[in-house]
N, C-alpha and C. Protein backbone atom coordinates (compact mmCIF):
# COMPACT_ATOMS: atom_id res chain seq x y z
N UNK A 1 -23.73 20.30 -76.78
CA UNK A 1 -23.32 21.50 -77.48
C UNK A 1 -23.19 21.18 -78.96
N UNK A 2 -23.79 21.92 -79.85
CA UNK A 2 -23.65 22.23 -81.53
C UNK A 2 -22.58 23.17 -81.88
N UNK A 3 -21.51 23.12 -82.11
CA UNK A 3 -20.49 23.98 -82.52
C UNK A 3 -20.87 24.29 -83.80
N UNK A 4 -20.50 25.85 -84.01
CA UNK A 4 -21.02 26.68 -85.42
C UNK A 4 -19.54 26.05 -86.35
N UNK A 5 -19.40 24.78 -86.90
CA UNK A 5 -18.17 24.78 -87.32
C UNK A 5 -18.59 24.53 -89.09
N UNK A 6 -19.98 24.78 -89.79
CA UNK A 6 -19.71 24.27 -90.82
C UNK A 6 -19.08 25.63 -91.69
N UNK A 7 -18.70 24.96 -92.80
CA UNK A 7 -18.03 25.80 -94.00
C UNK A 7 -19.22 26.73 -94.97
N UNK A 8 -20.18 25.55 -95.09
CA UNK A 8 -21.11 26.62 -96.24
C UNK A 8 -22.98 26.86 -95.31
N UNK A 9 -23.43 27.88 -95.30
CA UNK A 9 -24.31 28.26 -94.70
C UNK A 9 -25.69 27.32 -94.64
N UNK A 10 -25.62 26.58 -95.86
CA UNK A 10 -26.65 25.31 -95.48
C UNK A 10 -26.44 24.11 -94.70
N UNK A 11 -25.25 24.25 -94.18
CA UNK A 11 -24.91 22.64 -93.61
C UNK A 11 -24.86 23.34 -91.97
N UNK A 12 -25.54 24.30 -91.61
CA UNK A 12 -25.04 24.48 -89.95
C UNK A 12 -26.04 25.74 -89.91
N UNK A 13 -26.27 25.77 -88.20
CA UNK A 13 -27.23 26.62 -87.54
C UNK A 13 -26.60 28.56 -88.26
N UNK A 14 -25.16 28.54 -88.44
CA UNK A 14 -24.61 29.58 -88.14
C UNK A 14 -24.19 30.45 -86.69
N UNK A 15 -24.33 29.23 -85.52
CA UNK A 15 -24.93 29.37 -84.25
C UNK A 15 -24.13 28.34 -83.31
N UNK A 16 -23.50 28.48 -81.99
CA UNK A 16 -23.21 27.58 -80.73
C UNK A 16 -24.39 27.49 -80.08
N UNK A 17 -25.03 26.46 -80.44
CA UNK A 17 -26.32 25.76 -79.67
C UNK A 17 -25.99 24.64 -78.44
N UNK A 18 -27.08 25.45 -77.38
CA UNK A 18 -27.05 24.01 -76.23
C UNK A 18 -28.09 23.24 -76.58
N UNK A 19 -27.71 22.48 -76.11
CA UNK A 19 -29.24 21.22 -76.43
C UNK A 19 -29.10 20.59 -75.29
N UNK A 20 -29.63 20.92 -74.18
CA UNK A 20 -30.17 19.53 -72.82
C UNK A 20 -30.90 18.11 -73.50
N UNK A 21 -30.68 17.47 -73.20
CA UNK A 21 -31.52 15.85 -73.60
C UNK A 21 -32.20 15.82 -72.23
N UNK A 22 -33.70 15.39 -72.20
CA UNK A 22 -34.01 14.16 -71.10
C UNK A 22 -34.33 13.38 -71.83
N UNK A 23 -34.13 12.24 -71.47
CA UNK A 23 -34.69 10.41 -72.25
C UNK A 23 -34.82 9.49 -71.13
N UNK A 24 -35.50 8.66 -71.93
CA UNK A 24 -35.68 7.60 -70.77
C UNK A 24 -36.09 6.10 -71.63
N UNK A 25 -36.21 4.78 -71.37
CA UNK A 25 -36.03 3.56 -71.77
C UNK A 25 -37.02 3.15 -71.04
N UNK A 26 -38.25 2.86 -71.74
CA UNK A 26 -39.21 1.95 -70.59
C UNK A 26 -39.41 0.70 -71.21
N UNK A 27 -39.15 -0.63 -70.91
CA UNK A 27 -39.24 -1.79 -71.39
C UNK A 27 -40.52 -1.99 -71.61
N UNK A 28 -41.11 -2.64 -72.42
CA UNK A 28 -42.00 -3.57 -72.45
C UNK A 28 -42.01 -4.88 -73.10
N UNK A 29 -42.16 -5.73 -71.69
CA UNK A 29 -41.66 -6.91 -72.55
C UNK A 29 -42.58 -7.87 -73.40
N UNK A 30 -44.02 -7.16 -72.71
CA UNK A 30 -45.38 -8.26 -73.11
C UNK A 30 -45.16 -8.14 -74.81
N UNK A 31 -44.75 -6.26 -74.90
CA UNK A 31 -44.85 -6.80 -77.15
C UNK A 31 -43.44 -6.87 -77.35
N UNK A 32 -42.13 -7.00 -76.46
CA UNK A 32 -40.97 -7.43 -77.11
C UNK A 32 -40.51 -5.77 -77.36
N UNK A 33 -40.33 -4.92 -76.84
CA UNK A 33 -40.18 -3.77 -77.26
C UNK A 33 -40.09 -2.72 -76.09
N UNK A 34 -39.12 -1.83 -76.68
CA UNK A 34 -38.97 -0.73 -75.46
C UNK A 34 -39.00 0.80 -76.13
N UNK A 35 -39.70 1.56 -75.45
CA UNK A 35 -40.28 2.61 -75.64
C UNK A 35 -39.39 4.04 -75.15
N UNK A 36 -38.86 4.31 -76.09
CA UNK A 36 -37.82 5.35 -75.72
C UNK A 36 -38.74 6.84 -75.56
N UNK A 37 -39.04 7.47 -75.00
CA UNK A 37 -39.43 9.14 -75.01
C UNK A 37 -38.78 9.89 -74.49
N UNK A 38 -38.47 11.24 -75.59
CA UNK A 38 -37.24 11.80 -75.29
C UNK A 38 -37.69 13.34 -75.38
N UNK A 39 -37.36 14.59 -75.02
CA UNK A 39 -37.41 15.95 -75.19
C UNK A 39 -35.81 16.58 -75.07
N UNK A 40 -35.96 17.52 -76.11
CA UNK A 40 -34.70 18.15 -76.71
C UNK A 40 -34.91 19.26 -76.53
N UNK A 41 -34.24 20.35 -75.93
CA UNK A 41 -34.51 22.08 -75.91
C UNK A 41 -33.46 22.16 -76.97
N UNK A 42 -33.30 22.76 -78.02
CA UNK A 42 -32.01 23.98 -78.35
C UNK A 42 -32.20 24.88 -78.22
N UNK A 43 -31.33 25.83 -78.00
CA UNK A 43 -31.25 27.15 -78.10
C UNK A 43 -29.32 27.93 -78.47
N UNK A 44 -29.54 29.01 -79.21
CA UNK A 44 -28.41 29.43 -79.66
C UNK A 44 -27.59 30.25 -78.89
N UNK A 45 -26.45 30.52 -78.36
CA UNK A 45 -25.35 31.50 -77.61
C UNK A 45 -24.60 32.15 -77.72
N UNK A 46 -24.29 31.55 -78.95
CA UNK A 46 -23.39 32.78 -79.76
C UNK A 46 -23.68 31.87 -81.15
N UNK A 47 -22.39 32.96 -82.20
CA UNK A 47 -22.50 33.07 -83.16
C UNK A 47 -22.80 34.08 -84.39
N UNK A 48 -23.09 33.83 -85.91
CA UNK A 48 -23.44 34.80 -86.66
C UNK A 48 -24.62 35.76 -86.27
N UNK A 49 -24.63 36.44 -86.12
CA UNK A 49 -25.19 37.76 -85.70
C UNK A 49 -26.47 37.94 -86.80
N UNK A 50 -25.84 37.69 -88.02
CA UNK A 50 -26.90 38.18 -89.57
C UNK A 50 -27.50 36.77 -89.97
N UNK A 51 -27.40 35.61 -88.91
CA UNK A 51 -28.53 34.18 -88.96
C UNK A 51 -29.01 34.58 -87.41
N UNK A 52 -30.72 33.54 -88.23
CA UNK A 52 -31.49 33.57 -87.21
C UNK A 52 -30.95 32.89 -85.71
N UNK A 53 -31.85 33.70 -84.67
CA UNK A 53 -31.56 33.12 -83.37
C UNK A 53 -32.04 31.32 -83.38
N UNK A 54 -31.39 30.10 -82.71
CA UNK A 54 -32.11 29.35 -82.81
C UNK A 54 -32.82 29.17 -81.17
N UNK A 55 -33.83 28.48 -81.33
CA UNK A 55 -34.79 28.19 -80.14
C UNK A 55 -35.76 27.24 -80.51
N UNK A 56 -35.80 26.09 -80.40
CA UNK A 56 -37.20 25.03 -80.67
C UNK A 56 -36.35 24.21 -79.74
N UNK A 57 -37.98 23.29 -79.47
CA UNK A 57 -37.82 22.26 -79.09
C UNK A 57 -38.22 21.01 -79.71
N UNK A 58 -38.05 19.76 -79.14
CA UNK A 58 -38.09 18.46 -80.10
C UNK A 58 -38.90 17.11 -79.23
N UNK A 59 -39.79 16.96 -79.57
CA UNK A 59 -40.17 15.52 -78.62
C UNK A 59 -40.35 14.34 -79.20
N UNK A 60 -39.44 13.31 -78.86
CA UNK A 60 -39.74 12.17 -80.06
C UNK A 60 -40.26 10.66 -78.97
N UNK A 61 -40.90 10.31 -78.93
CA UNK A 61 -41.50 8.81 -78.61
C UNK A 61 -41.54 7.79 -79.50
N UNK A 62 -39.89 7.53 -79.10
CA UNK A 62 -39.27 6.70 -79.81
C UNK A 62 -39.82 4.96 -79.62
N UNK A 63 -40.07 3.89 -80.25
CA UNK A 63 -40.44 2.40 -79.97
C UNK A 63 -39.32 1.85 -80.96
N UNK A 64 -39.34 0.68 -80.21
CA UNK A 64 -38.07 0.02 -80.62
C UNK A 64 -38.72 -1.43 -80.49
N UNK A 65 -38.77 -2.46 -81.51
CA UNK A 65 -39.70 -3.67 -81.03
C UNK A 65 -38.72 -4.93 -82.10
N UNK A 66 -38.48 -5.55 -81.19
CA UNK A 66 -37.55 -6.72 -81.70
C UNK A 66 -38.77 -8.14 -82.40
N UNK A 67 -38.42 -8.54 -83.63
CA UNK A 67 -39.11 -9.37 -84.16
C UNK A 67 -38.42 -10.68 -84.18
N UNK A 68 -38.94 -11.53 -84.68
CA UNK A 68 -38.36 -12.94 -85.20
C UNK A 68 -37.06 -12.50 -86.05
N UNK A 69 -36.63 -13.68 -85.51
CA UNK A 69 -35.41 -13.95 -86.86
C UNK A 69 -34.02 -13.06 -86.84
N UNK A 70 -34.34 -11.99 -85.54
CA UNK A 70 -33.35 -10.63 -85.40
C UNK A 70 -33.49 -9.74 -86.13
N UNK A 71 -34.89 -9.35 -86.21
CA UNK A 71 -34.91 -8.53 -87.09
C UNK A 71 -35.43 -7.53 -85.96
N UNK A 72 -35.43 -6.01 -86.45
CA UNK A 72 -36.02 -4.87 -85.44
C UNK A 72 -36.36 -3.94 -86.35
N UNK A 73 -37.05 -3.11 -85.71
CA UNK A 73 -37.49 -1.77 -86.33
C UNK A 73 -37.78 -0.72 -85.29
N UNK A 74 -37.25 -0.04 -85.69
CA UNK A 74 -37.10 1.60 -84.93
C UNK A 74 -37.96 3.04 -84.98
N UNK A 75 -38.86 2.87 -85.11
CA UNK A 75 -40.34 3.93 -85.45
C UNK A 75 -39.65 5.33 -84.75
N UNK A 76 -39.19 6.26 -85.54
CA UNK A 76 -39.01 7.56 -84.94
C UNK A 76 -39.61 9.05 -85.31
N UNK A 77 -40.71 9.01 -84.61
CA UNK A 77 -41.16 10.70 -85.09
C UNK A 77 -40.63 11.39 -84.36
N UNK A 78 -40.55 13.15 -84.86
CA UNK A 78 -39.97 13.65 -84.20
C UNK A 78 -41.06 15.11 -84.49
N UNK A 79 -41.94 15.76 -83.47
CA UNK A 79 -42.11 16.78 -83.19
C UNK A 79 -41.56 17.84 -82.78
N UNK A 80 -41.30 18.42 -83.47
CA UNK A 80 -40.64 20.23 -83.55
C UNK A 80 -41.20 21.53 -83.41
N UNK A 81 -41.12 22.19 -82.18
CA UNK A 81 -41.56 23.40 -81.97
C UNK A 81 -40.77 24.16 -81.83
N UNK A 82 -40.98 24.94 -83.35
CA UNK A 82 -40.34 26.08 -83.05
C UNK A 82 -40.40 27.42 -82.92
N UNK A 83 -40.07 27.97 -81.63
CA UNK A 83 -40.31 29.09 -80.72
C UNK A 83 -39.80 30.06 -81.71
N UNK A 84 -39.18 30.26 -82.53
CA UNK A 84 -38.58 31.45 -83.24
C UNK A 84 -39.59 31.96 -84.23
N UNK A 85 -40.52 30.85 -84.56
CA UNK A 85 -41.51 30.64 -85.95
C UNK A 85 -43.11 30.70 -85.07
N UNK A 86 -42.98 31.49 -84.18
CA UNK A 86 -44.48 31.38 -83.25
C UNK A 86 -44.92 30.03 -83.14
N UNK A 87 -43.93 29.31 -82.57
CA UNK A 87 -44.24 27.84 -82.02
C UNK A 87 -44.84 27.32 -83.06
N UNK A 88 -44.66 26.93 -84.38
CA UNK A 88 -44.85 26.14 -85.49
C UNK A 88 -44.65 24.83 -85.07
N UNK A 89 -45.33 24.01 -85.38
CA UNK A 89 -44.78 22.37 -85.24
C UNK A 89 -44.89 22.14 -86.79
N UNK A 90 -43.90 21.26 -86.70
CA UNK A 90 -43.45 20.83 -87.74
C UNK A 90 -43.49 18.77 -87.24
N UNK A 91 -43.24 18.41 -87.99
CA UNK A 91 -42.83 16.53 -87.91
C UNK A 91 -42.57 15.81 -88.99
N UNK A 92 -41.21 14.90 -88.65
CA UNK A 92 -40.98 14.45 -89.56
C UNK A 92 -40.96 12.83 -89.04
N UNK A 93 -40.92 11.96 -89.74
CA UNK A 93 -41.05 10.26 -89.19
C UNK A 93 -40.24 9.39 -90.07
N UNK A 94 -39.42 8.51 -89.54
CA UNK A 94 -38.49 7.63 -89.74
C UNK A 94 -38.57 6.50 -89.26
N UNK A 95 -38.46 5.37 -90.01
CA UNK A 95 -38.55 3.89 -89.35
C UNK A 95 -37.56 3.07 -90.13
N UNK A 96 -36.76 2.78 -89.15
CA UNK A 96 -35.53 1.96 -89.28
C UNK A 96 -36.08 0.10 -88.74
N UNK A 97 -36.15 -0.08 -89.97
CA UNK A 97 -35.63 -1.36 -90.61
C UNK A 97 -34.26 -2.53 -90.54
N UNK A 98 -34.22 -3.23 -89.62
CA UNK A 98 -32.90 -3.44 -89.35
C UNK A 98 -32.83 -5.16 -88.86
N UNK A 99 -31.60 -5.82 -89.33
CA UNK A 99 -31.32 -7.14 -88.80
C UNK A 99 -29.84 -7.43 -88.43
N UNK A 100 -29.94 -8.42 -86.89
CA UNK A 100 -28.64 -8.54 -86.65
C UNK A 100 -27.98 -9.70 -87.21
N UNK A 101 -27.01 -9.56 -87.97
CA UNK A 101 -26.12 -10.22 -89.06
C UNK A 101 -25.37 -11.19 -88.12
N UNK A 102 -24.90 -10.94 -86.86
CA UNK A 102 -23.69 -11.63 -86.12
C UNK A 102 -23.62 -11.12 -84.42
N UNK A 103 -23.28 -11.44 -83.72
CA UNK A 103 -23.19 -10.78 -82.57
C UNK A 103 -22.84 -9.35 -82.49
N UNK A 104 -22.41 -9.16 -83.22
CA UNK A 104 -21.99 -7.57 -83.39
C UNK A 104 -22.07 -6.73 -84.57
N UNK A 105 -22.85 -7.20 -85.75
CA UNK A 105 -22.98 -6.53 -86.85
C UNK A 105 -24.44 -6.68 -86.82
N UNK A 106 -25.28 -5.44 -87.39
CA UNK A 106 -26.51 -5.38 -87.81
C UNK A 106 -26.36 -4.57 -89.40
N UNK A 107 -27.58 -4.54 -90.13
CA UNK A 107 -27.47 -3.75 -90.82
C UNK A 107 -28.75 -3.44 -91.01
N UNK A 108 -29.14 -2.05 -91.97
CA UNK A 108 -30.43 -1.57 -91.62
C UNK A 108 -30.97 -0.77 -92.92
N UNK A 109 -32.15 -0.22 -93.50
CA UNK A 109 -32.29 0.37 -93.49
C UNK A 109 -33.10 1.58 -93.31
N UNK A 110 -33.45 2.79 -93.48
CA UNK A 110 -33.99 3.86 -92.53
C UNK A 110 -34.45 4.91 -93.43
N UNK A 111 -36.03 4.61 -94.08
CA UNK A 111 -36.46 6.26 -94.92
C UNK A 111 -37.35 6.97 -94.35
N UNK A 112 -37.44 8.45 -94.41
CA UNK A 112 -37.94 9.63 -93.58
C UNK A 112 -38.97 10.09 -94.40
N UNK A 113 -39.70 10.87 -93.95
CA UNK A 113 -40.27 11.78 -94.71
C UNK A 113 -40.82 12.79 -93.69
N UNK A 114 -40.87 13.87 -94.22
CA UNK A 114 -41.43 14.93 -93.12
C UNK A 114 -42.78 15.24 -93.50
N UNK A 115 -43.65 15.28 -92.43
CA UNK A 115 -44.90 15.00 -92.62
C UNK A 115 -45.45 16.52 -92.29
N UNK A 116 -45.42 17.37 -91.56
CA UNK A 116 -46.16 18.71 -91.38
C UNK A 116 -44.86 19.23 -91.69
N UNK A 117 -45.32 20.77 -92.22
CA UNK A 117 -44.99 22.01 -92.29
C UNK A 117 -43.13 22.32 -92.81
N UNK A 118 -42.97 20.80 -93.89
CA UNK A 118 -41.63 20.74 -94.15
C UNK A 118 -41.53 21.71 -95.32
N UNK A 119 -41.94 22.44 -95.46
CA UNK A 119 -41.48 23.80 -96.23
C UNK A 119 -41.43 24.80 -95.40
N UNK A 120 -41.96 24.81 -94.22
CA UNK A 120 -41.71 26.34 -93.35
C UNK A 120 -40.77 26.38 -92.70
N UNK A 121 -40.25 24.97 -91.89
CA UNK A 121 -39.11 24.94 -90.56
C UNK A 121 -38.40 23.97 -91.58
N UNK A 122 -37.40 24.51 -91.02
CA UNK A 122 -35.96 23.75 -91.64
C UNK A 122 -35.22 23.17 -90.79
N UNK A 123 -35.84 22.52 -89.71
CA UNK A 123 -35.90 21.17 -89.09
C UNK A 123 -36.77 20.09 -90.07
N UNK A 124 -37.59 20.75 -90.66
CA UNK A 124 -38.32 19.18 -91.09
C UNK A 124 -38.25 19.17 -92.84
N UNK A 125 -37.25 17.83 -93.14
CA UNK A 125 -36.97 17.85 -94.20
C UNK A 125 -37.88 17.17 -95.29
N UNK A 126 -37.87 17.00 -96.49
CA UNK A 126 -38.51 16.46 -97.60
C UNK A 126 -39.15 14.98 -97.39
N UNK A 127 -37.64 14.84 -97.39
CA UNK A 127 -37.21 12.73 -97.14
C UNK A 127 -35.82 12.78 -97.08
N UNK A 128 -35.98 11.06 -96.59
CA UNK A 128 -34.39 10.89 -96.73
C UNK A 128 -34.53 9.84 -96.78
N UNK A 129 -33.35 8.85 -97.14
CA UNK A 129 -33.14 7.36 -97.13
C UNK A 129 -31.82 7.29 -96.59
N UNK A 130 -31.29 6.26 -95.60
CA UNK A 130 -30.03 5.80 -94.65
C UNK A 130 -29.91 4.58 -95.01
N UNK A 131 -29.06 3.69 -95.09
CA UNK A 131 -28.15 2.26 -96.00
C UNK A 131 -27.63 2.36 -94.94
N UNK A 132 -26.79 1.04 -93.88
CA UNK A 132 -25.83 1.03 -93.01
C UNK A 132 -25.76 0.03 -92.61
N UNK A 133 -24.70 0.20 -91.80
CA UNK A 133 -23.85 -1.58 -90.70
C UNK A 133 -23.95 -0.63 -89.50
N UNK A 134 -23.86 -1.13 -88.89
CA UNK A 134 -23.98 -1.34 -87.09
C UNK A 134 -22.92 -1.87 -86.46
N UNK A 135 -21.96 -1.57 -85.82
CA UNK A 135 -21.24 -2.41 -84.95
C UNK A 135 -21.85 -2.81 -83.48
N UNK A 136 -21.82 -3.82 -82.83
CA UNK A 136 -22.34 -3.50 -81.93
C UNK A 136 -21.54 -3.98 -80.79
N UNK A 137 -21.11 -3.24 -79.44
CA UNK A 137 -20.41 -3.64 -78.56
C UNK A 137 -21.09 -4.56 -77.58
């Protein structure tokens, strides 16, 4: 569930969205790496009345491949269809950059760019850049 809780109209759907996940983890060990593929429905239930309905979906085939030295990288595209926009796809792609510092600290970092139709759906953004630590249990 997405709760409609933001304050200013760009930071939130305007909308109580469900989102079902399926995912799944398939190892592969021959390249050191495991292959995440995942599908996302949202859709909206309530909420502002005078914002759009939301409805897309999301499919990302996620890889995850561990290198020398503890280092990893996280390849994430993410395909977006959205049903509100006559099934527009949109995509944006992210690859996280990352090394484990200690048994339980990694740090990383992670730049985006949206590759189709990031001026029409506002799922798919410009770019972005992510800086971070990791705890890890």
């Amino acid at each position: 569930m997405i709760f409609d809780t933001a304050d200013k109209k760009q930071l939130g759907f305007g909308k109580t969205v469900v989102a079902p996940l399926l995912y799944a983890a398939i190892d592969l060990s021959k390249y050191d790496s495991v292959f995440f593929p995942n599908i996302q429905q949202y859709f909206s239930v309530a909420g502002d009345s005078n914002r759009s309905d939301v409805h897309f979906t999301t499919l990302k085939p996620n890889l995850l491949t561990r290198w020398p030295d503890k280092v990893y990288t996280f390849l994430e595209p993410q395909f977006t269809i959205d049903w509100e926009r006559n099934a527009k796809v949109g995509l944006t792609v992210e690859l996280e950059v990352g090394k484990i510092l200690s048994n339980n600290i990694a740090a990383w970092l992670r730049p985006g760019v949206g590759v189709i139709n990031r001026n029409e759906l506002p799922q798919v953004y410009d770019w972005n850049f992510e800086v971070g630590m990791r705890y890890i249990f």
